[in-house]
N, C-alpha and C. Protein backbone atom coordinates (compact mmCIF):
# COMPACT_ATOMS: atom_id res chain seq x y z
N UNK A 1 2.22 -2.45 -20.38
CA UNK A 1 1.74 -1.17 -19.92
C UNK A 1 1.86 -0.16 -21.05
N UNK A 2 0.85 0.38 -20.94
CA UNK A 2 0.90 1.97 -22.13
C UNK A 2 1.95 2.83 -21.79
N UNK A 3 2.13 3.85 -22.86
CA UNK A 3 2.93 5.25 -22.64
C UNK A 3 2.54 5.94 -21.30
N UNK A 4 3.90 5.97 -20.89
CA UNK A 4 2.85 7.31 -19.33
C UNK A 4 3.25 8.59 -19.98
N UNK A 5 2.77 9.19 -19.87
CA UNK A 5 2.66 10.40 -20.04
C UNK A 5 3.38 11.52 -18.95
N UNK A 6 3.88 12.39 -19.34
CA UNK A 6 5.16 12.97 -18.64
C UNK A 6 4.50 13.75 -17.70
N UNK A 7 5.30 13.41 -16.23
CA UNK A 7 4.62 14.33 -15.02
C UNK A 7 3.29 13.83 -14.59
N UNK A 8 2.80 12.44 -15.34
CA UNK A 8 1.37 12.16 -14.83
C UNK A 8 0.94 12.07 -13.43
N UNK A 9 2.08 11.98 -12.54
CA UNK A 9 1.44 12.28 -11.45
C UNK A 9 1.04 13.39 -10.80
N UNK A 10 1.12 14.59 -11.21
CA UNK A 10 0.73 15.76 -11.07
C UNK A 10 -0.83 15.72 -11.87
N UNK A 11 -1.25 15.22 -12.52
CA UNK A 11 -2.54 15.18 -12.61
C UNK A 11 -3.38 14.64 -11.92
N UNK A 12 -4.97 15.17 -11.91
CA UNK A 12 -6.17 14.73 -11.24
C UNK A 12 -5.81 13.17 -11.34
N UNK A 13 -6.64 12.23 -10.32
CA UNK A 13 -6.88 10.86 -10.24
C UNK A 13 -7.27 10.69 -11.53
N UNK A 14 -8.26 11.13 -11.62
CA UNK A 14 -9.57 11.10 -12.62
C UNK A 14 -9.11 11.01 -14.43
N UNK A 15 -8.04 12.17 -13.84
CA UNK A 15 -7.63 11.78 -15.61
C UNK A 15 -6.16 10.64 -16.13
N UNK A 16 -5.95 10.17 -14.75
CA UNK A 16 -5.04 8.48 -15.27
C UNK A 16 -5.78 7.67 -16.02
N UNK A 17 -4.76 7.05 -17.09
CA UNK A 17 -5.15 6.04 -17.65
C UNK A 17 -5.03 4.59 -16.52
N UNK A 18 -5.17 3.35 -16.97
CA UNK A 18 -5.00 2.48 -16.36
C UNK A 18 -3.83 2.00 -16.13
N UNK A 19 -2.56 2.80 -17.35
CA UNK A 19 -1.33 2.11 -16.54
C UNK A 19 -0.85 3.62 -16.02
N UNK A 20 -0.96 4.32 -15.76
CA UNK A 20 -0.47 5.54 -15.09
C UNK A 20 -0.96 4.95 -13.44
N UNK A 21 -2.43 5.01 -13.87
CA UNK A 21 -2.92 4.70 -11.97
C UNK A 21 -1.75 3.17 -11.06
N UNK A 22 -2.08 2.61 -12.41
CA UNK A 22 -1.09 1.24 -11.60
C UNK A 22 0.68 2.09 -11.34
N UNK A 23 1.30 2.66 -12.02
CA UNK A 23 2.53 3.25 -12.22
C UNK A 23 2.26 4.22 -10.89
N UNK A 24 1.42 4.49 -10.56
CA UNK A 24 1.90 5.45 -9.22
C UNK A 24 1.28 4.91 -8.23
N UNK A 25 1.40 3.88 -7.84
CA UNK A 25 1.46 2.98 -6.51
C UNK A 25 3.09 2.95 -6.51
N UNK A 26 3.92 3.16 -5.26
CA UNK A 26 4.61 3.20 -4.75
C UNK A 26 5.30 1.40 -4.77
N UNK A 27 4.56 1.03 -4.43
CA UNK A 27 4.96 -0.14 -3.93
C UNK A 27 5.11 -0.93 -2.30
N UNK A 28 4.89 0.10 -1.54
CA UNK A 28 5.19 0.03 -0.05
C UNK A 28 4.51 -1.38 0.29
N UNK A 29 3.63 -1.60 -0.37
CA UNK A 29 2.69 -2.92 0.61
C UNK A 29 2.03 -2.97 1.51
N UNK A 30 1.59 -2.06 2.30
CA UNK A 30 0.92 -1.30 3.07
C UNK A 30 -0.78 -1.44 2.84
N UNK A 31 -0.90 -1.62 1.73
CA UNK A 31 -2.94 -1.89 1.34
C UNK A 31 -2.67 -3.49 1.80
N UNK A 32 -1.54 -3.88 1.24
CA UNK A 32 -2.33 -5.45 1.67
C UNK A 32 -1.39 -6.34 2.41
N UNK A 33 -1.47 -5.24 3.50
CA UNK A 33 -1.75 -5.99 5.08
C UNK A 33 -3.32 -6.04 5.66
N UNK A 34 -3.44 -7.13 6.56
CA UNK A 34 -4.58 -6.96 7.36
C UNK A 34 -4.78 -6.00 8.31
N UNK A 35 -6.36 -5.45 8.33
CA UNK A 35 -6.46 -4.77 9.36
C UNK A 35 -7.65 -5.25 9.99
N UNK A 36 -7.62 -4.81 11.23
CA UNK A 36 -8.45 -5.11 11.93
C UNK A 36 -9.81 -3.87 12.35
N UNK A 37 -10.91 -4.18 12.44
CA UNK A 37 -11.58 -3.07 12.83
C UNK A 37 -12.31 -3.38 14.18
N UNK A 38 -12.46 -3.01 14.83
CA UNK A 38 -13.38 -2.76 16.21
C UNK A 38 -14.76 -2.58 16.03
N UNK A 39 -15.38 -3.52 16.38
CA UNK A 39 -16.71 -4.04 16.03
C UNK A 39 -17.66 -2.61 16.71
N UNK A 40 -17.15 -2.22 18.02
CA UNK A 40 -18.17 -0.86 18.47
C UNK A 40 -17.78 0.08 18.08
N UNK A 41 -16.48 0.33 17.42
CA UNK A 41 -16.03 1.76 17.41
C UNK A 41 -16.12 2.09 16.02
N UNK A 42 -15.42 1.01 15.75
CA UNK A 42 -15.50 1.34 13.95
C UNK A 42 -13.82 2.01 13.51
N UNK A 43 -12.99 1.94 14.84
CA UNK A 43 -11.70 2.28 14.89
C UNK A 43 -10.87 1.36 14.01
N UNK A 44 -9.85 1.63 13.56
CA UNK A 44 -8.69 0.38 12.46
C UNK A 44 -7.87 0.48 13.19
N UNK A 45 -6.75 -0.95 13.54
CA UNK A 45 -5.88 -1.36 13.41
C UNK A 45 -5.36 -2.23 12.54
N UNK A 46 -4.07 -1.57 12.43
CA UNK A 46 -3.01 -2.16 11.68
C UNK A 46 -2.27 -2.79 12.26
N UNK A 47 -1.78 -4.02 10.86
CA UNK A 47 -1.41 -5.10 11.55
C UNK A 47 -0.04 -5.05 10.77
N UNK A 48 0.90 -6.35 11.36
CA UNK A 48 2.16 -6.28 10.36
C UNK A 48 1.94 -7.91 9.16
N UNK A 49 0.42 -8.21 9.06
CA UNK A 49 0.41 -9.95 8.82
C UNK A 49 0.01 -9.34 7.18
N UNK A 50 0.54 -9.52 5.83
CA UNK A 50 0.61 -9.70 4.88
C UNK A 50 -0.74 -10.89 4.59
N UNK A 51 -1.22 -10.77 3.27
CA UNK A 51 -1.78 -11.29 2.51
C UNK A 51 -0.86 -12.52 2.18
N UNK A 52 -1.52 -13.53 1.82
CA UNK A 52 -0.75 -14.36 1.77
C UNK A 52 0.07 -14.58 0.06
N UNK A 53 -0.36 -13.70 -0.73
CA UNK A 53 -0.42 -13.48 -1.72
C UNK A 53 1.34 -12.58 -2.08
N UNK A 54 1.32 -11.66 -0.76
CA UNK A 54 2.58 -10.39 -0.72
C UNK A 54 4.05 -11.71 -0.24
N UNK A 55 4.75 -11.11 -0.74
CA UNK A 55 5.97 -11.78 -0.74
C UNK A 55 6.86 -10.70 0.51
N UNK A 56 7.03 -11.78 1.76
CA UNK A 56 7.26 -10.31 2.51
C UNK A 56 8.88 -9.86 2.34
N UNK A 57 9.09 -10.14 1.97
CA UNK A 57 10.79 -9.53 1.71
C UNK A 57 11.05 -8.84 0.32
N UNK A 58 9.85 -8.73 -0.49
CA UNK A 58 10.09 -8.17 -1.88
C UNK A 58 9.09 -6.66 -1.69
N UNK A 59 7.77 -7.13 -1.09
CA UNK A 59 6.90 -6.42 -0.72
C UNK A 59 6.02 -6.70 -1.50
N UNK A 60 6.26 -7.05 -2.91
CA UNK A 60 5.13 -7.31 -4.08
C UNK A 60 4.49 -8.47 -4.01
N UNK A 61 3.14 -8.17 -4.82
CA UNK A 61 2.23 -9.72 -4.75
C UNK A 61 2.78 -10.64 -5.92
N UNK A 62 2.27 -11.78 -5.57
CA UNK A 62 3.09 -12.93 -6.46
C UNK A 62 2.43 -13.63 -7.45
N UNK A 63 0.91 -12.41 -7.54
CA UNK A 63 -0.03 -12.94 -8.82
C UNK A 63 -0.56 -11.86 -9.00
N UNK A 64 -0.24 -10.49 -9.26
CA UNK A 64 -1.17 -9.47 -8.77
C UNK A 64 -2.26 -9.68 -9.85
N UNK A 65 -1.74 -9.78 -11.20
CA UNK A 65 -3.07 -10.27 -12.12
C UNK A 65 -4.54 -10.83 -12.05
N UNK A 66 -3.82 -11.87 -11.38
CA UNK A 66 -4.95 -13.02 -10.48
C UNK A 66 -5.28 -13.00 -9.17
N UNK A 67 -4.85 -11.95 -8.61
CA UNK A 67 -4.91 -12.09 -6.89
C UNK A 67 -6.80 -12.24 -6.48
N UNK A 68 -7.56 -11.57 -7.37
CA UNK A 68 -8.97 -11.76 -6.66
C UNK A 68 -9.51 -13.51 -7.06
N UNK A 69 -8.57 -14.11 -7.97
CA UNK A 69 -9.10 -15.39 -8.07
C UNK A 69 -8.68 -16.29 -6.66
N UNK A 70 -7.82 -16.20 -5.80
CA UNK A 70 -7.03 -16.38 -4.58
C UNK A 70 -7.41 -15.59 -3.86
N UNK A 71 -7.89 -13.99 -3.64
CA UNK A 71 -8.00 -13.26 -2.36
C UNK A 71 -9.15 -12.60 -2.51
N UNK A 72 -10.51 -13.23 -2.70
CA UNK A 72 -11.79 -12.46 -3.10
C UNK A 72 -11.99 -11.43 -2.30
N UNK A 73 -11.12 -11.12 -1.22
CA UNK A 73 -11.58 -9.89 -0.83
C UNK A 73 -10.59 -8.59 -1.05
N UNK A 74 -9.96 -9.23 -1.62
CA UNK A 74 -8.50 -8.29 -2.40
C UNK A 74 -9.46 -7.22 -2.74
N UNK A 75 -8.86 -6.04 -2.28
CA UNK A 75 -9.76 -4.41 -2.89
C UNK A 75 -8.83 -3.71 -4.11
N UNK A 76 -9.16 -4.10 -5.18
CA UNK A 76 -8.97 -3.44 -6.37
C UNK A 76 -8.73 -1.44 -6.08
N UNK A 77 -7.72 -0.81 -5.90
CA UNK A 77 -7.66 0.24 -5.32
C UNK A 77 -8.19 1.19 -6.19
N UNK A 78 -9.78 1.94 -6.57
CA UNK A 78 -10.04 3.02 -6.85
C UNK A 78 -10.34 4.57 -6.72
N UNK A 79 -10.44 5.27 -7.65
CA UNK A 79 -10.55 6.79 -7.41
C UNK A 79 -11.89 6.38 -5.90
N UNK A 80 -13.12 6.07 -6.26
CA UNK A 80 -14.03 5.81 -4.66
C UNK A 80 -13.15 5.61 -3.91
N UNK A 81 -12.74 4.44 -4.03
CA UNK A 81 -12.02 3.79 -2.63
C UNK A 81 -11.02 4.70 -1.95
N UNK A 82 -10.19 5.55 -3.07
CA UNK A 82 -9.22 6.08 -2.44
C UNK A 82 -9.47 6.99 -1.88
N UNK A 83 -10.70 7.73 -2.08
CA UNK A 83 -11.43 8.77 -0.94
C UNK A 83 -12.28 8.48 0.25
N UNK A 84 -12.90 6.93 0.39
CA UNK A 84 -13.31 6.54 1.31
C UNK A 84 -12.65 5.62 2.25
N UNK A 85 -12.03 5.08 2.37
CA UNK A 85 -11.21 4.31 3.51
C UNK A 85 -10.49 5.22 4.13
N UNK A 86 -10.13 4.57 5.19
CA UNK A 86 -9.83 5.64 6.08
C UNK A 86 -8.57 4.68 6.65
N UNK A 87 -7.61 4.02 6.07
CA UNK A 87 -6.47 3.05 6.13
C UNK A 87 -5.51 3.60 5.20
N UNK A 88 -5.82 3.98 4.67
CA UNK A 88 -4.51 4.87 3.47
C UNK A 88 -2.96 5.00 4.39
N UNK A 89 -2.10 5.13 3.97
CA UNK A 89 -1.20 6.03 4.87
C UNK A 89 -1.02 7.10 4.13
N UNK A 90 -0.80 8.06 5.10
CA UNK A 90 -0.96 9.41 4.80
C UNK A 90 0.13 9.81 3.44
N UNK A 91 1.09 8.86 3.40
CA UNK A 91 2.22 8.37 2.24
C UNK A 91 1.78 7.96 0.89
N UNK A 92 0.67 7.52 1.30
CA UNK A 92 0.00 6.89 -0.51
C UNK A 92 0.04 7.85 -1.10
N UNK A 93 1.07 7.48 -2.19
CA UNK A 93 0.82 8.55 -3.68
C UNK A 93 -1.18 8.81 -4.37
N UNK A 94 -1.99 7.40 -4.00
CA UNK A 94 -3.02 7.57 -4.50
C UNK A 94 -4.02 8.96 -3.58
N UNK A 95 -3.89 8.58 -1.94
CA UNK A 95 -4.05 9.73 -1.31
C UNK A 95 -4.06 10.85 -1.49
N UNK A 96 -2.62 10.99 -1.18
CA UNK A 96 -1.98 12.23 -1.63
C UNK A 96 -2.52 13.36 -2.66
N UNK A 97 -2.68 12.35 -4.03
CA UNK A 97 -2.76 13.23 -5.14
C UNK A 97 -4.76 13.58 -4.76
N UNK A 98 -5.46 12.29 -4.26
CA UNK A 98 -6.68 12.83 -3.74
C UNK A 98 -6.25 13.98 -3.29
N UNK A 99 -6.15 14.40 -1.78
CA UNK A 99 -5.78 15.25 -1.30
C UNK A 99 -5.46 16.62 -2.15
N UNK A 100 -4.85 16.51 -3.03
CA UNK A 100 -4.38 17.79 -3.56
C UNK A 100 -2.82 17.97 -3.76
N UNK A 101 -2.56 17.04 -2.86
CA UNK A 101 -0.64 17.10 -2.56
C UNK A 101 -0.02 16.32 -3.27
N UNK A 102 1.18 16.74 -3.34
CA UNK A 102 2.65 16.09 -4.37
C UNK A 102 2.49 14.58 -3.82
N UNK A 103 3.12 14.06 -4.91
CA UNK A 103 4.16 12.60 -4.05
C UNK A 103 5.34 12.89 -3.13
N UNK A 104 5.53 12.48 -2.39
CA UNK A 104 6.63 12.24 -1.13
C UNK A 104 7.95 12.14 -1.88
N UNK A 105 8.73 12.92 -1.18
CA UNK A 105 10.31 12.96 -2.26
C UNK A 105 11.00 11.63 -2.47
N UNK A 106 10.69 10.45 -1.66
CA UNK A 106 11.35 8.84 -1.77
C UNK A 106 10.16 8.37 -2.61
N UNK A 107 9.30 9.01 -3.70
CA UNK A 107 8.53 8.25 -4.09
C UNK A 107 9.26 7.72 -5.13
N UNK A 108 9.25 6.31 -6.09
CA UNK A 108 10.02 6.01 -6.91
C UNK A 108 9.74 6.96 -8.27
N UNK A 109 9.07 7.45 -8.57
CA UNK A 109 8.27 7.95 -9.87
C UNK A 109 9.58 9.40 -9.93
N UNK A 110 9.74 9.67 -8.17
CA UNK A 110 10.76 10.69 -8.31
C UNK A 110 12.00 10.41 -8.59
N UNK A 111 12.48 8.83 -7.99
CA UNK A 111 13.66 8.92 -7.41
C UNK A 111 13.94 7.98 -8.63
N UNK A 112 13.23 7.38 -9.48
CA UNK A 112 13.65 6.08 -10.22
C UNK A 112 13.87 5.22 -9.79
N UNK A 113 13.89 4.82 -8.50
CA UNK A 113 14.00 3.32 -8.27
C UNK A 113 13.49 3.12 -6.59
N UNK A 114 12.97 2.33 -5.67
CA UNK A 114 12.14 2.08 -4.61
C UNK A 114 13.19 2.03 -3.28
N UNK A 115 14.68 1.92 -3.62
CA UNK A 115 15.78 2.44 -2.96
C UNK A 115 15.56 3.36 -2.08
N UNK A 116 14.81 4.75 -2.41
CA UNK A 116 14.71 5.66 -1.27
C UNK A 116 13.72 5.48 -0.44
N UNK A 117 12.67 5.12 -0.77
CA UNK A 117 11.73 4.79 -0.58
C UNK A 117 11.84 3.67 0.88
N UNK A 118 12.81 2.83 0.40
CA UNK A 118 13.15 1.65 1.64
C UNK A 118 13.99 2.69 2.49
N UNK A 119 14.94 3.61 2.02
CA UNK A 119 15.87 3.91 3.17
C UNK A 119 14.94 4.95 4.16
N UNK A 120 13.83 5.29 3.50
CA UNK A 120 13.10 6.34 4.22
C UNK A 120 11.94 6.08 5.18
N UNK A 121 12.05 3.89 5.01
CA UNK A 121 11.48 3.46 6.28
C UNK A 121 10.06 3.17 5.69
N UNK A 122 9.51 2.96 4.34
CA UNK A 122 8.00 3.28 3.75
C UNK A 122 8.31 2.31 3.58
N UNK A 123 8.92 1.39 3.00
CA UNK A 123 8.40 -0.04 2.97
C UNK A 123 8.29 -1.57 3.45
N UNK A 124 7.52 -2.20 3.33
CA UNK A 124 6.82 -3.11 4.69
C UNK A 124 7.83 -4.66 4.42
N UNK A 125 8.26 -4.57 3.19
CA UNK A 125 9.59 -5.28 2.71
C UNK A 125 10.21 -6.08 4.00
N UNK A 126 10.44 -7.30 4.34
CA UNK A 126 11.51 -7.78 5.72
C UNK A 126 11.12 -7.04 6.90
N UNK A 127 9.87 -6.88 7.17
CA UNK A 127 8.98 -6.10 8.66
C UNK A 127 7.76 -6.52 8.89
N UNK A 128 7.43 -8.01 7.62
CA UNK A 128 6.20 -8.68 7.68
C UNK A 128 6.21 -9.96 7.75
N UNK A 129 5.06 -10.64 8.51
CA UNK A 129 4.79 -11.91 8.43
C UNK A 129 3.50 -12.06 7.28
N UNK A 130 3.54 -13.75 7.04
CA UNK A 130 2.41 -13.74 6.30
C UNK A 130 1.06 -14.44 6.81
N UNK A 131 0.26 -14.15 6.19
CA UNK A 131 -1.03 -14.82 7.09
C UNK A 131 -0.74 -16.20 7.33
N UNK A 132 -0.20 -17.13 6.65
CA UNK A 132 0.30 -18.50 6.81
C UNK A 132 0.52 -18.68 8.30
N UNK A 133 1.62 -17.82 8.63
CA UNK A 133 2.77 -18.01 9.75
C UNK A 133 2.39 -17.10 10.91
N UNK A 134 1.28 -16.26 10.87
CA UNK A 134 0.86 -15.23 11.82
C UNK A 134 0.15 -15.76 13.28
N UNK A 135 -0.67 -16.37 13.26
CA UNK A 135 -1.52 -16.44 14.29
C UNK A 135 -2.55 -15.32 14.11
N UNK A 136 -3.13 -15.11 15.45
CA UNK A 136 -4.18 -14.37 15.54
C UNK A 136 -3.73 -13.11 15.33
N UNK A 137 -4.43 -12.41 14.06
CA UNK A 137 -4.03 -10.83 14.36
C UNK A 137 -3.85 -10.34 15.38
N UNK A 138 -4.66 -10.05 15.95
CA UNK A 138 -4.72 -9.33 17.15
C UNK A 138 -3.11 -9.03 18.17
N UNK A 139 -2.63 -10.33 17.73
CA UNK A 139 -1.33 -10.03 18.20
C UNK A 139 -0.28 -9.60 17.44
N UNK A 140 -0.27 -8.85 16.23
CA UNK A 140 -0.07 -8.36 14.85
C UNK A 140 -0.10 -6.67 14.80
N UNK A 141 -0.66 -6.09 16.26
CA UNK A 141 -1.25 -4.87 16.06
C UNK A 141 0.03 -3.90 15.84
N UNK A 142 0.12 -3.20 14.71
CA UNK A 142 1.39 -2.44 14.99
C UNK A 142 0.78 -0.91 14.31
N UNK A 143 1.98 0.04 14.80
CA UNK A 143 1.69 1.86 14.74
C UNK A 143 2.63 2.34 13.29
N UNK A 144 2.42 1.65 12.09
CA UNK A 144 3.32 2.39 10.47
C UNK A 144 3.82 3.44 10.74
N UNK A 145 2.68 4.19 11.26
CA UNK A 145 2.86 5.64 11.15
C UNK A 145 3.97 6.08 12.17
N UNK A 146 4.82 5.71 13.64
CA UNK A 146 5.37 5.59 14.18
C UNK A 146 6.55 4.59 14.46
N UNK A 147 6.68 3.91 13.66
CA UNK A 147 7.70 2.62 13.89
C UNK A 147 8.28 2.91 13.05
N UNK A 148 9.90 3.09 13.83
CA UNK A 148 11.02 2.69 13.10
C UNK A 148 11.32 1.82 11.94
N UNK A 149 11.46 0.98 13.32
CA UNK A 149 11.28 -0.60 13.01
C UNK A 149 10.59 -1.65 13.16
N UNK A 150 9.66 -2.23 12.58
CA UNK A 150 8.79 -3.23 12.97
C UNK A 150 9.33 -3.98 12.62
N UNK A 151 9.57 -5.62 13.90
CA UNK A 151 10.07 -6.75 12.93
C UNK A 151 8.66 -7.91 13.04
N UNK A 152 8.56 -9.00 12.29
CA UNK A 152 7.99 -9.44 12.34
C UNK A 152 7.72 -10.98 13.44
């Protein structure tokens, strides 16, 4: 990874380099869970079933390099993307800084290490299954934004 540059997360999306943008992902794991969408509504649910790729007790992927050679539908997270989906949690540092707003005080970039971040309930770390071991989503449906605790 390159030099980050001091305070880069206080800058526009637009002006990250490529390891700044990767450096302010949080880590939560949260993009790559499955979701489900509703064929009439166009509504999302969230699920607690991991990619099979996410390691669910670490939270991280276990090829992120290579993950679209294994998960062709893996979404490469960009400045577009991060203004059009509508799955973000309102927690994404990438959001966020869309938005206009700070990072979240358990973000690691603040805190130096992903420690607060877990105690503050943001990460999906030991609260996931993996697609392997899941079954049908549908029975997977869970509320991030409201749960304590999700177990898997």
């Amino acid at each position: 990874m390159g030099q980050l540059r001091e305070r880069f997360w206080e800058l526009e999306l637009d002006a990250l380099d490529r390891a700044e943008w990767e450096a302010l992902c949080d880590g939560c794991g949260r993009c790559c869970l499955h979701k489900l969408e509703d064929e009439d509504t166009g509504a999302i649910s969230l699920t607690n079933v991991a990619c099979r790729l996410l390691d669910t007790e670490t939270a991280r992927c276990c090829d992120y390099k290579n993950r679209k050679a294994f998960v062709p539908d893996c979404l490469r997270l960009t400045l577009k993307l991060v203004v059009s989906v509508p799955w973000l949690p309102e927690t994404c540092a990438y959001r966020r800084r869309a938005e206009g707003q700070p990072l979240p005080e358990w973000h690691p970039l603040l805190t130096g290490s992903d420690e607060a971040m877990k105690r503050a309930g943001q990460c999906v770390a030991g609260k996931i299954v993996s697609e392997r071991d899941a079954g049908p989503l549908e029975h997977h449906i869970v509320d991030w934004d409201h749960a304590e605790e999700v177990a898997p």
